[in-house]
N, C-alpha and C. Protein backbone atom coordinates (compact mmCIF):
# COMPACT_ATOMS: atom_id res chain seq x y z
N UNK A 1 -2.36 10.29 47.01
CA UNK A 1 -3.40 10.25 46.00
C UNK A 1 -3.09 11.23 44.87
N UNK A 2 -2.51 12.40 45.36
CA UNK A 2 -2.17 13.92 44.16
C UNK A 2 -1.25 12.60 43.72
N UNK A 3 -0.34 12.22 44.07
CA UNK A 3 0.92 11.48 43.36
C UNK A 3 0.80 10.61 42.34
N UNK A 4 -0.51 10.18 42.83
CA UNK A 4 -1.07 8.98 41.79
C UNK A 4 -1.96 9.69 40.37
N UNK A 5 -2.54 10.59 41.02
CA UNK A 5 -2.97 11.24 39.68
C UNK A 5 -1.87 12.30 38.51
N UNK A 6 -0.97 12.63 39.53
CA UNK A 6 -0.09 13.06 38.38
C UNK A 6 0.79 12.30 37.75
N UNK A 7 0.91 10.92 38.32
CA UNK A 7 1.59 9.79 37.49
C UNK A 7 1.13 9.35 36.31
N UNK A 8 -0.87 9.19 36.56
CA UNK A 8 -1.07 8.75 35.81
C UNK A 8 -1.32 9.94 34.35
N UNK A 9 -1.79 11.26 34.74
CA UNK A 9 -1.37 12.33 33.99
C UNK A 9 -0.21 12.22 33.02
N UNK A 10 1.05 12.42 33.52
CA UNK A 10 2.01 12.21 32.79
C UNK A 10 2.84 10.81 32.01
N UNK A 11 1.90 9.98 32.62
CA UNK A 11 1.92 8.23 31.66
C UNK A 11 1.02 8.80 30.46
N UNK A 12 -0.07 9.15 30.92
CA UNK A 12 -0.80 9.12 29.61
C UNK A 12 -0.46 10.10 28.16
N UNK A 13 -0.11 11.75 29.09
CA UNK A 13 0.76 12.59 27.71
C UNK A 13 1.99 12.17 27.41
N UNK A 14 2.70 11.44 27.69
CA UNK A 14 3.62 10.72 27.46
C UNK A 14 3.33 9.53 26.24
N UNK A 15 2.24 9.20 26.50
CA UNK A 15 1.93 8.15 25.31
C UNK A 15 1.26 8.61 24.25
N UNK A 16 0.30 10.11 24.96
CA UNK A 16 -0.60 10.06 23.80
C UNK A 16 0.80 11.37 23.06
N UNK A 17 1.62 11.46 23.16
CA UNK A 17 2.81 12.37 22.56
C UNK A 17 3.82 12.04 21.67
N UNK A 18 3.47 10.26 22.13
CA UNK A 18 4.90 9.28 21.43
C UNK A 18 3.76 8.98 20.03
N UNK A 19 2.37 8.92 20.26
CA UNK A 19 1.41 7.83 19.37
C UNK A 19 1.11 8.90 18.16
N UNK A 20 1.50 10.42 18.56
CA UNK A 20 1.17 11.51 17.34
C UNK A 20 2.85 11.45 16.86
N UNK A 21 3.87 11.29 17.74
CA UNK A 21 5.29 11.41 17.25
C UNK A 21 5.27 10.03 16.22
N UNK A 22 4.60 9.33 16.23
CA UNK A 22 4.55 8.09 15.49
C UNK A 22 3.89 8.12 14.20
N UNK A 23 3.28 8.91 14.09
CA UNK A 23 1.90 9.26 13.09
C UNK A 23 2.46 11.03 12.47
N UNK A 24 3.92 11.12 12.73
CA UNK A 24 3.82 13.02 11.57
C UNK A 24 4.46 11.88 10.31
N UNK A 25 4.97 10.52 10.35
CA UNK A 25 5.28 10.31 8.67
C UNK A 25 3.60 10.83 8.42
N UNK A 26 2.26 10.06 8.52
CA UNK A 26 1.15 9.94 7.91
C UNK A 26 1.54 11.68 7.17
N UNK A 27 1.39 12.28 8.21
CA UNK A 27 1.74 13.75 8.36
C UNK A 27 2.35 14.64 6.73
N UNK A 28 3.55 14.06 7.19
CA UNK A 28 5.14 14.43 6.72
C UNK A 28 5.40 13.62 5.65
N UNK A 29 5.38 12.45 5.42
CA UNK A 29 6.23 11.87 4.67
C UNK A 29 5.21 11.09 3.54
N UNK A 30 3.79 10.95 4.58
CA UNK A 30 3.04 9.82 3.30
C UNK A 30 2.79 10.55 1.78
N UNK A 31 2.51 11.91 2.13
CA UNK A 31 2.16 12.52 1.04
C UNK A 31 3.03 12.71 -0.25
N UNK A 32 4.75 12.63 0.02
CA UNK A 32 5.56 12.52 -0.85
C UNK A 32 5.30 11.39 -1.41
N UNK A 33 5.89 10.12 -0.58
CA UNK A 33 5.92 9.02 -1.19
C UNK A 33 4.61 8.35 -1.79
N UNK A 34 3.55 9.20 -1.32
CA UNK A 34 2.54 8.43 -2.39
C UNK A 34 2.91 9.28 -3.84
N UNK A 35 2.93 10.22 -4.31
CA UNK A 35 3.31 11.29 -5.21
C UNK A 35 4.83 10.31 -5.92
N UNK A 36 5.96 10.10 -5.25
CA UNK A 36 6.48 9.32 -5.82
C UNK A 36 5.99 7.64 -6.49
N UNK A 37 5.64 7.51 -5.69
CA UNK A 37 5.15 5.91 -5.99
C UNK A 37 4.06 5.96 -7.64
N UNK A 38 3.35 6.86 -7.58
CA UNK A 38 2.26 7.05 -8.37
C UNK A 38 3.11 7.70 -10.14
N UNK A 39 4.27 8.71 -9.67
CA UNK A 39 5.21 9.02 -10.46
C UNK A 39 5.70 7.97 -11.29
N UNK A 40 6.46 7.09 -10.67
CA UNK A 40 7.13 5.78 -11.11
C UNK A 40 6.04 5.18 -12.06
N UNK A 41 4.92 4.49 -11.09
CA UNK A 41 4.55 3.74 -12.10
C UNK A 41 3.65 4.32 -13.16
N UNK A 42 3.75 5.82 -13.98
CA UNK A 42 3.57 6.22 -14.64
C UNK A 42 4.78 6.50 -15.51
N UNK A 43 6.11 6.37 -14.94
CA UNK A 43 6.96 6.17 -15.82
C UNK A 43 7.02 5.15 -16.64
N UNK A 44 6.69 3.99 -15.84
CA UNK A 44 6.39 2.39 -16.03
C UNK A 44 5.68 2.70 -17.62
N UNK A 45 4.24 3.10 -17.63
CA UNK A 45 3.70 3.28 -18.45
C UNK A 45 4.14 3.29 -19.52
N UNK A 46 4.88 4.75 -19.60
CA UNK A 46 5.38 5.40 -20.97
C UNK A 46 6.73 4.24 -21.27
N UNK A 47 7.16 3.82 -20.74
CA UNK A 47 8.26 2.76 -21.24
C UNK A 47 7.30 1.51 -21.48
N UNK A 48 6.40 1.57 -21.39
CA UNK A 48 5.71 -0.09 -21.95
C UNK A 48 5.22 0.75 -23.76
N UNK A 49 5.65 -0.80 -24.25
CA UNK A 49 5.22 -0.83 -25.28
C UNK A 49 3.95 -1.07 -26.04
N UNK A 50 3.90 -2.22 -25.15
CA UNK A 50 2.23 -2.94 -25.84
C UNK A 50 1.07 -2.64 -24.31
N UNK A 51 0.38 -1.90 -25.65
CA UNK A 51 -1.01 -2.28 -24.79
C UNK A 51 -1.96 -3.25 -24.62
N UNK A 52 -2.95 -3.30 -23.61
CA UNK A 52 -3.63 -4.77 -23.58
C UNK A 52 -5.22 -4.37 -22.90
N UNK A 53 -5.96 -5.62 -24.06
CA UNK A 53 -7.50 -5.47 -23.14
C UNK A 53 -7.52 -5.78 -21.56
N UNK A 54 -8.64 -4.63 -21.34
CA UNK A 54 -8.39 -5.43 -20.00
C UNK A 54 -8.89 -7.15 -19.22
N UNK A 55 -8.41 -7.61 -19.27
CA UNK A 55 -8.20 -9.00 -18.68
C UNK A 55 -9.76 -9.01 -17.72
N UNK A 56 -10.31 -10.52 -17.01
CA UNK A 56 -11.21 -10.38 -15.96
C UNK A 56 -10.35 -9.81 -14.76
N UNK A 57 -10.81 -8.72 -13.83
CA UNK A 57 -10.08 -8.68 -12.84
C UNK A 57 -11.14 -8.08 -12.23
N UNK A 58 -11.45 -8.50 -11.25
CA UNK A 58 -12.52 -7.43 -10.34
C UNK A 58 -11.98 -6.73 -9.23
N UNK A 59 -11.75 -5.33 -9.17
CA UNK A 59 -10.80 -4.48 -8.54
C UNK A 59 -11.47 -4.69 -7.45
N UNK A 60 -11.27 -5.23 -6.16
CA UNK A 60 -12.11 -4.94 -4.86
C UNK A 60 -12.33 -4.13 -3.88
N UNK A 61 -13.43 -2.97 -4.74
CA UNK A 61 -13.91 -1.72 -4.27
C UNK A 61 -14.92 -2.19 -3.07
N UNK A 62 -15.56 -3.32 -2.47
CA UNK A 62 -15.99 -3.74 -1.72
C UNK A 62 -15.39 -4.12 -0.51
N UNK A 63 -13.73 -3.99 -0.84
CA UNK A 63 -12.70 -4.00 0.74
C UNK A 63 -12.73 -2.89 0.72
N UNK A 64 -12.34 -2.36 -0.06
CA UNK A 64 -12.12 -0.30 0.19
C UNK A 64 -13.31 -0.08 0.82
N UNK A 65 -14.29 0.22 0.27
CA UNK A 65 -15.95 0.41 0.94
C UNK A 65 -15.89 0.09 2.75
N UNK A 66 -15.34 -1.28 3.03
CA UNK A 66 -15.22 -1.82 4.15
C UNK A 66 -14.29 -1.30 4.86
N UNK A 67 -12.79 -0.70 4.59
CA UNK A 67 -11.61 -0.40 4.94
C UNK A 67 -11.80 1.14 5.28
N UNK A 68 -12.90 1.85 4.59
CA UNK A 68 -13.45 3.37 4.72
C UNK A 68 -14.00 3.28 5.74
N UNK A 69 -15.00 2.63 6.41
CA UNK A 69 -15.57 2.37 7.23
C UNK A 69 -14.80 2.33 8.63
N UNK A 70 -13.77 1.15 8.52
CA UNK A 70 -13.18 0.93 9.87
C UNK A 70 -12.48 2.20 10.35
N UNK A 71 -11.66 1.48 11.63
CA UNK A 71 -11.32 2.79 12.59
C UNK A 71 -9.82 3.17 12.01
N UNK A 72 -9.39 3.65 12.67
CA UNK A 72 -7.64 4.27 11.77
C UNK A 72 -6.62 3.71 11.84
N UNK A 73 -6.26 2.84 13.21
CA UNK A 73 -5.75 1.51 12.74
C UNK A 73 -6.28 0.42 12.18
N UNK A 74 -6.81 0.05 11.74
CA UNK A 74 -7.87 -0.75 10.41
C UNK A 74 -7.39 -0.61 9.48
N UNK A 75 -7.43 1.07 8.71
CA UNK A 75 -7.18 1.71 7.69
C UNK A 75 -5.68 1.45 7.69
N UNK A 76 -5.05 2.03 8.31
CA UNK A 76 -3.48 1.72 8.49
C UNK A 76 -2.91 0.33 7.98
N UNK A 77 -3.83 -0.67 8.53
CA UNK A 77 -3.29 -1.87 8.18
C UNK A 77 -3.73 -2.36 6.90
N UNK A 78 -4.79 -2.31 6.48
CA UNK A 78 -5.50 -2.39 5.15
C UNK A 78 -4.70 -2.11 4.09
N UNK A 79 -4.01 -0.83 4.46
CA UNK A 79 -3.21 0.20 3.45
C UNK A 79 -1.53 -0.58 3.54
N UNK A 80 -1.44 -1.06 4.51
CA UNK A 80 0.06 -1.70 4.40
C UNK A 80 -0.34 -2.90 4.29
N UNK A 81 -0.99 -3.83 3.86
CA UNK A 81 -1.32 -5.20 3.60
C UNK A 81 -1.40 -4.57 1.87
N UNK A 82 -1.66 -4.13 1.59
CA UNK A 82 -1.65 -3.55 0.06
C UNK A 82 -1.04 -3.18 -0.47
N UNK A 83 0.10 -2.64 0.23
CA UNK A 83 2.07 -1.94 -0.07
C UNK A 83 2.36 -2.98 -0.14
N UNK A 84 2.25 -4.02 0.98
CA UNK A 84 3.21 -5.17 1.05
C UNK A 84 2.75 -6.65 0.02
N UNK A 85 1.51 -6.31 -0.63
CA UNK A 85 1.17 -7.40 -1.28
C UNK A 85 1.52 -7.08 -2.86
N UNK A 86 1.65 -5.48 -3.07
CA UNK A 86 1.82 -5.06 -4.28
C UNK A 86 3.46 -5.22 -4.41
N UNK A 87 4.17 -4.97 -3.20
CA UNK A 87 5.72 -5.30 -3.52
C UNK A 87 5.89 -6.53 -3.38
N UNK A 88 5.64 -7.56 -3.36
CA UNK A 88 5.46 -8.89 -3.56
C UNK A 88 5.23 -9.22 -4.87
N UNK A 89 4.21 -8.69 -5.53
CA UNK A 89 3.61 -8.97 -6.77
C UNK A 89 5.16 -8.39 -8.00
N UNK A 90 5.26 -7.15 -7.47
CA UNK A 90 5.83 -6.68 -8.53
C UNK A 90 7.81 -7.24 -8.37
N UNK A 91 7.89 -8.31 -7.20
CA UNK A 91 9.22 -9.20 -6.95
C UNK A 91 8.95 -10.04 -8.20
N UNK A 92 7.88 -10.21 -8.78
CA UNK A 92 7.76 -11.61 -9.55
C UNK A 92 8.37 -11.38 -10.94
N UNK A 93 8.32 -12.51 -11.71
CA UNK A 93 9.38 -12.04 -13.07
C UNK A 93 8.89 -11.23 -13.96
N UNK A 94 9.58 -9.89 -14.25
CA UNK A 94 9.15 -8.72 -15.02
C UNK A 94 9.56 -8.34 -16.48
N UNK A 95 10.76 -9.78 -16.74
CA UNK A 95 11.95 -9.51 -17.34
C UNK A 95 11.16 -8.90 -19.40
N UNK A 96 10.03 -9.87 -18.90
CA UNK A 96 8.94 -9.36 -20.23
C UNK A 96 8.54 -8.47 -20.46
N UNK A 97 8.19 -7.41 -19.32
CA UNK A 97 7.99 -6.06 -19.49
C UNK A 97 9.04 -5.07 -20.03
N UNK A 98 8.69 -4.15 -20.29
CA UNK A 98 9.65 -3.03 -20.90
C UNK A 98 10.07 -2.18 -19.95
N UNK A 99 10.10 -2.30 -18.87
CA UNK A 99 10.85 -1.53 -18.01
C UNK A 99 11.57 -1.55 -17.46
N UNK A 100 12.03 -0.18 -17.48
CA UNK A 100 13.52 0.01 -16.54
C UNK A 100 14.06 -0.40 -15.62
N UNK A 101 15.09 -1.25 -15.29
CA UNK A 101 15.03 -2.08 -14.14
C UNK A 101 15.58 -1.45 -12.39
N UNK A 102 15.49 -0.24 -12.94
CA UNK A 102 16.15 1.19 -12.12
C UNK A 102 14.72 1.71 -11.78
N UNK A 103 13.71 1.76 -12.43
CA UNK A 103 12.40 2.04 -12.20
C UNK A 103 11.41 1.43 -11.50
N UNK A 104 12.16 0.15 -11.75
CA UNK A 104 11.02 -0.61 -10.65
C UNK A 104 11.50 -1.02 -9.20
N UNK A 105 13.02 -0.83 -9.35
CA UNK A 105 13.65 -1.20 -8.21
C UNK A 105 13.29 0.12 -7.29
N UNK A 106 13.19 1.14 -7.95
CA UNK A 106 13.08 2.45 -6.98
C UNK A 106 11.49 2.36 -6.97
N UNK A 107 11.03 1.88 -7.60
CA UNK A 107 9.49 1.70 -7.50
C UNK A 107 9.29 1.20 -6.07
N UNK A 108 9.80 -0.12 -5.40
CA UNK A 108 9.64 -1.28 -4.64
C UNK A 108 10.21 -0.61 -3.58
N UNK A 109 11.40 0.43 -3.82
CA UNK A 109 11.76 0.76 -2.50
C UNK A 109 10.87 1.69 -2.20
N UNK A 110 9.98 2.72 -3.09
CA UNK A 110 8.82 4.08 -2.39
C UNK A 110 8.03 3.10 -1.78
N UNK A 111 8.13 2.32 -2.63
CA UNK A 111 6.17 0.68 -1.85
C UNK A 111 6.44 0.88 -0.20
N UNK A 112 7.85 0.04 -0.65
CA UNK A 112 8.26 -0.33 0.85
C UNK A 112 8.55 0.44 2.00
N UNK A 113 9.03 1.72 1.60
CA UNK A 113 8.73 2.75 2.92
C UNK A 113 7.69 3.52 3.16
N UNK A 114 6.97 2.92 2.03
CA UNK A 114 5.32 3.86 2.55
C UNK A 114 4.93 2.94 3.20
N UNK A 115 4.87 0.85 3.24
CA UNK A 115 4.73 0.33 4.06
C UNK A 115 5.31 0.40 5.22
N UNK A 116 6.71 0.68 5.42
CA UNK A 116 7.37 0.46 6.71
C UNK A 116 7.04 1.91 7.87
N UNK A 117 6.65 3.33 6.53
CA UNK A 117 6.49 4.16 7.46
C UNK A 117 4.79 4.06 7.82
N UNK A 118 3.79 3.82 7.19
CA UNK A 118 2.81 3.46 7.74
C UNK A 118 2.72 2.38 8.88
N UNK A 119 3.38 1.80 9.16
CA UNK A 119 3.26 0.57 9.98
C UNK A 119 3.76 1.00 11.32
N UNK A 120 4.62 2.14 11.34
CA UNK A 120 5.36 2.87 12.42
C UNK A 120 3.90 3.60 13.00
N UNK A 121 3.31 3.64 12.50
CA UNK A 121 1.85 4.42 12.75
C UNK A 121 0.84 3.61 13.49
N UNK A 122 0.99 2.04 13.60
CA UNK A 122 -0.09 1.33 13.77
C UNK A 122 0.07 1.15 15.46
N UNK A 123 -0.66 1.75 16.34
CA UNK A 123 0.06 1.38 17.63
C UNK A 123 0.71 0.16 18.08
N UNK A 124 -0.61 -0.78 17.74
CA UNK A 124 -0.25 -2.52 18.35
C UNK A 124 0.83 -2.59 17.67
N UNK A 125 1.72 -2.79 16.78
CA UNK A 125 2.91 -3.05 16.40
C UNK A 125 2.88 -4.27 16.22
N UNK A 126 1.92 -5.34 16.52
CA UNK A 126 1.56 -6.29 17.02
C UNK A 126 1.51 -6.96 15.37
N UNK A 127 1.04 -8.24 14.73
CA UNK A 127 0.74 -8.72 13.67
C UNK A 127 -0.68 -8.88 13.94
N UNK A 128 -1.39 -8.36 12.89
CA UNK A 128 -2.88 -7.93 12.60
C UNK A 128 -3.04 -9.12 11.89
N UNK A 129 -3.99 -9.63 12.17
CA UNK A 129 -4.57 -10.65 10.99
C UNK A 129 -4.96 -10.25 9.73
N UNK A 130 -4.11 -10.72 8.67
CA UNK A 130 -4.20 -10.08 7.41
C UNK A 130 -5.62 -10.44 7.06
N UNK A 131 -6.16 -9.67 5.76
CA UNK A 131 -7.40 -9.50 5.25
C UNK A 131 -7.18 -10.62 4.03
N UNK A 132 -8.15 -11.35 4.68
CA UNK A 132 -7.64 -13.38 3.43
C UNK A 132 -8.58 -13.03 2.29
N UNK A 133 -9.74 -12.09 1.98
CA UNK A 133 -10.17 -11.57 1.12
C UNK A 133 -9.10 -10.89 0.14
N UNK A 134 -8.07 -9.88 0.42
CA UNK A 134 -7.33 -9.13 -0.41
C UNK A 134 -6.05 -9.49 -0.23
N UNK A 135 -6.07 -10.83 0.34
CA UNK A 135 -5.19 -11.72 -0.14
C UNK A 135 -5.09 -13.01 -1.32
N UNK A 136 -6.32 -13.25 -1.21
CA UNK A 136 -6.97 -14.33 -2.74
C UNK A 136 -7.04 -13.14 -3.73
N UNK A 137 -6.98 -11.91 -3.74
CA UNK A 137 -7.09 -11.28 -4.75
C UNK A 137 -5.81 -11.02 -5.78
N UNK A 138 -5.12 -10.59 -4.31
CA UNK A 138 -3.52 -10.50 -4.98
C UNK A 138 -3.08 -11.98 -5.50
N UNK A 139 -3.30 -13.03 -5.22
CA UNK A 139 -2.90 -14.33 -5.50
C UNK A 139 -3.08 -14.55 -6.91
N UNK A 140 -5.28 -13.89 -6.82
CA UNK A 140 -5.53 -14.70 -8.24
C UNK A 140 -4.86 -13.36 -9.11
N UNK A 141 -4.22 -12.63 -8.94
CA UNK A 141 -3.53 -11.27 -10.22
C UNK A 141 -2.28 -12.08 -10.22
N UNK A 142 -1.67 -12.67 -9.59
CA UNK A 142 -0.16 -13.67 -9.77
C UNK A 142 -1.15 -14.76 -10.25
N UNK A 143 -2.09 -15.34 -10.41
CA UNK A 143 -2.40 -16.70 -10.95
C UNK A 143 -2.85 -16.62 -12.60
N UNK A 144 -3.65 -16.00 -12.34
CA UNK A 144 -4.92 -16.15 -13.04
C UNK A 144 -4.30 -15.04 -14.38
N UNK A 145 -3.58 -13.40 -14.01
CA UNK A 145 -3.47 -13.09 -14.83
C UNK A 145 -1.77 -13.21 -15.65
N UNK A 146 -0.64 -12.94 -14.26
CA UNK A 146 0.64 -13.37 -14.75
C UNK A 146 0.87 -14.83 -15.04
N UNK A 147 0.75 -15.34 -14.16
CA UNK A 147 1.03 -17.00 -14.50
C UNK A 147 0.36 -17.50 -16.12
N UNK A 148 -1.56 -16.90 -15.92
CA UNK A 148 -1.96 -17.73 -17.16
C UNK A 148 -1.19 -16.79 -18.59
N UNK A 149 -0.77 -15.92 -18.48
CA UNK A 149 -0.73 -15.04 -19.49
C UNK A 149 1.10 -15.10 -19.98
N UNK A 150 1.63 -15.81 -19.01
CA UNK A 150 3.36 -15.87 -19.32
C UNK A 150 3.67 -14.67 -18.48
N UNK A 151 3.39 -14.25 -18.21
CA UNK A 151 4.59 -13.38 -17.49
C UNK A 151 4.47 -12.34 -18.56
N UNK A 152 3.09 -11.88 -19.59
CA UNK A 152 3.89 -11.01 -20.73
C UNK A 152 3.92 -9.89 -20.05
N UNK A 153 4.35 -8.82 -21.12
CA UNK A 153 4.01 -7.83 -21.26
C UNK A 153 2.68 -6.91 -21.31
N UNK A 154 2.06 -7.73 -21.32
CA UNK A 154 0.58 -7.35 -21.50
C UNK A 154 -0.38 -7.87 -20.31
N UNK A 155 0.24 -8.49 -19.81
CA UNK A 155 -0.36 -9.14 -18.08
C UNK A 155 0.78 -8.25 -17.38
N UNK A 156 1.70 -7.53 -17.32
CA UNK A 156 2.28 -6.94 -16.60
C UNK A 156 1.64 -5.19 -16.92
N UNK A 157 1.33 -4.69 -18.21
CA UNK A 157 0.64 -3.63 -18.36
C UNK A 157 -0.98 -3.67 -17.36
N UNK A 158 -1.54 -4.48 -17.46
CA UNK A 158 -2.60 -5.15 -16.75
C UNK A 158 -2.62 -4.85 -14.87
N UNK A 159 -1.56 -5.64 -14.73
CA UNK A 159 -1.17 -5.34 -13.39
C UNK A 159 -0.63 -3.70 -13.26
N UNK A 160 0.17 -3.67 -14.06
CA UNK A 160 0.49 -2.00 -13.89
C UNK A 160 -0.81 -0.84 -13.44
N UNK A 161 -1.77 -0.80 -14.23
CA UNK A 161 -2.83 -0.48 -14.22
C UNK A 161 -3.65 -0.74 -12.99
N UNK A 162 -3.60 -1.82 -12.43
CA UNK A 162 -4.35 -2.15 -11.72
C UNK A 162 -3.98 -1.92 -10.22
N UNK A 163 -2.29 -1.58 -10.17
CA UNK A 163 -1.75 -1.33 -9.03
C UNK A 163 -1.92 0.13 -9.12
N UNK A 164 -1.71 1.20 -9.72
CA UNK A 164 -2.22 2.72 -9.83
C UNK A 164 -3.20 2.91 -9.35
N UNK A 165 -4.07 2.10 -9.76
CA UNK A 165 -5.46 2.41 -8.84
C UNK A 165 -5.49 2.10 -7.27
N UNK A 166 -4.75 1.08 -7.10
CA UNK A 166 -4.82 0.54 -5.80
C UNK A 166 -3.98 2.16 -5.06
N UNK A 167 -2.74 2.24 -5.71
CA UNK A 167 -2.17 3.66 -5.25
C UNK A 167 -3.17 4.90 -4.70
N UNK A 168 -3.77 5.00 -6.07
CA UNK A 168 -4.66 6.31 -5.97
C UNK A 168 -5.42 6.04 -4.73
N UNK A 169 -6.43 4.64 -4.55
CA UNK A 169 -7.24 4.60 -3.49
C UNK A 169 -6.33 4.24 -2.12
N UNK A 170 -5.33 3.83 -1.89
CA UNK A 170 -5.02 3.59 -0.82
C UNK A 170 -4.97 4.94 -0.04
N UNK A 171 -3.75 5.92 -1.31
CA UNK A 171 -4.22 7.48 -0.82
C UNK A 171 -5.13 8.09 -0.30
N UNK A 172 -6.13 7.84 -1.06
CA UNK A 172 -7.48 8.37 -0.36
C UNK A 172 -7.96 7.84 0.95
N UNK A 173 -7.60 6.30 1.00
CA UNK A 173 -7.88 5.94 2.38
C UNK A 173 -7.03 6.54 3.25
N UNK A 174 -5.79 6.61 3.35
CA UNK A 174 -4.86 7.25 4.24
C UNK A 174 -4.77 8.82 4.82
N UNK A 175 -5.23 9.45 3.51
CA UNK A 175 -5.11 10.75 3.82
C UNK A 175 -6.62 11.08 4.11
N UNK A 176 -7.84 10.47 4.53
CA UNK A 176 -8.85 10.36 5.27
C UNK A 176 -8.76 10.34 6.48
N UNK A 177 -7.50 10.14 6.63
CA UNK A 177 -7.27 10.18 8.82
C UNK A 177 -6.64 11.64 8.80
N UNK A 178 -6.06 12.05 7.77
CA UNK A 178 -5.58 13.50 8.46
C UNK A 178 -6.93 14.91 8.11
N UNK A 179 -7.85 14.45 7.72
CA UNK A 179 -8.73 15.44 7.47
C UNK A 179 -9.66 15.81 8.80
C-alpha cells in the first residue's frame, strides 16, 4: 500500500514538474517575443506610406471579454488561434504595401514562435476546437477588407493596425496567467 502511494506521489510531481517545465517559455520567452512582434509591426508602420480611414471592422472585444474569463488553457488556445490566424492573414499578397520584405518575413517568424511556443504550454496537445466566431472574423478582414479593397496599401495599413491591437491584447491575455 506505502508502494502504491509513493508511486502515485512521484507520477504526479513528475507531471506536475514537466507541465511548469512546459509553461517557463509563458515565463521566459513570451515576454520577448511579444516586445518583438509589436516592434516589427511598428516598423511596418513607419515604412507605410499612405494612410487610411478606418474601414468597417468590428475588433472582437466580446471574444477577448469571453477568452478573459476562461481557464488557462482556454486562454492559451484563444491566444494561438490568433498567432496562427494573423500569420495566415499576413501570408496573403502584400506586394502593395510598402514594406520591407525582411520585415515581415521576420515579422511571421516572432508570430510563429510565439504560436509554437505557446502551444508547448497547452497540456492536451490535443487539437482544440477552434473558435468559428474569430474565425469568420479573420476571414471577413481577408474578404471584406483585402480582397474588396485590392490588396492596397491602405487595406493592408488597416489590417496593420488592427493586428497591433490584437498583439497588445493577446499580451494582456497571456501575461494574466503569470500574475
Amino acid at each position: 500500500m506505502l508502494s502504491r502511494v509513493l508511486l502515485v506521489c512521484l507520477s504526479l510531481s513528475l507531471y506536475s514538474s514537466g507541465s511548469l517545465l512546459s509553461c517557463r517559455w509563458v515565463d521566459h520567452k513570451f515576454r520577448q517575443h511579444s516586445r518583438n512582434s509589436l516592434d516589427l509591426i511598428d516598423t511596418m508602420a513607419h515604412n507605410s506610406t499612405n494612410t487610411t480611414e478606418d474601414a468597417e471592422v468590428n475588433f472582437p472585444n466580446d471574444l477577448y471579454r469571453q477568452a478573459s474569463k476562461a481557464s488557462a488553457e482556454d486562454k492559451l488556445s484563444f491566444t494561438v488561434q490568433i498567432l496562427e490566424e494573423m500569420a495566415a492573414l499576413f501570408e496573403e499578397d502584400h506586394s502593395n504595401a510598402s514594406w520591407e520584405e525582411n520585415t515581415v518575413d521576420h515579422f511571421l517568424i516572432v508570430v510563429t514562435q510565439q504560436a509554437d511556443g505557446l502551444h508547448s504550454c497547452i497540456k492536451s496537445h490535443g487539437h482544440k476546437k477552434k473558435n468559428k466566431k474569430l474565425q469568420m472574423y479573420f476571414k471577413k478582414l481577408s474578404r471584406h477588407v483585402l480582397e474588396q479593397m485590392g490588396h492596397s496599401a491602405e487595406s493592408w495599413e488597416l489590417i496593420r493596425k488592427e493586428m497591433k491591437t490584437h498583439l497588445m491584447r493577446a499580451d494582456q491575455l497571456v501575461l494574466s496567467l503569470t500574475n
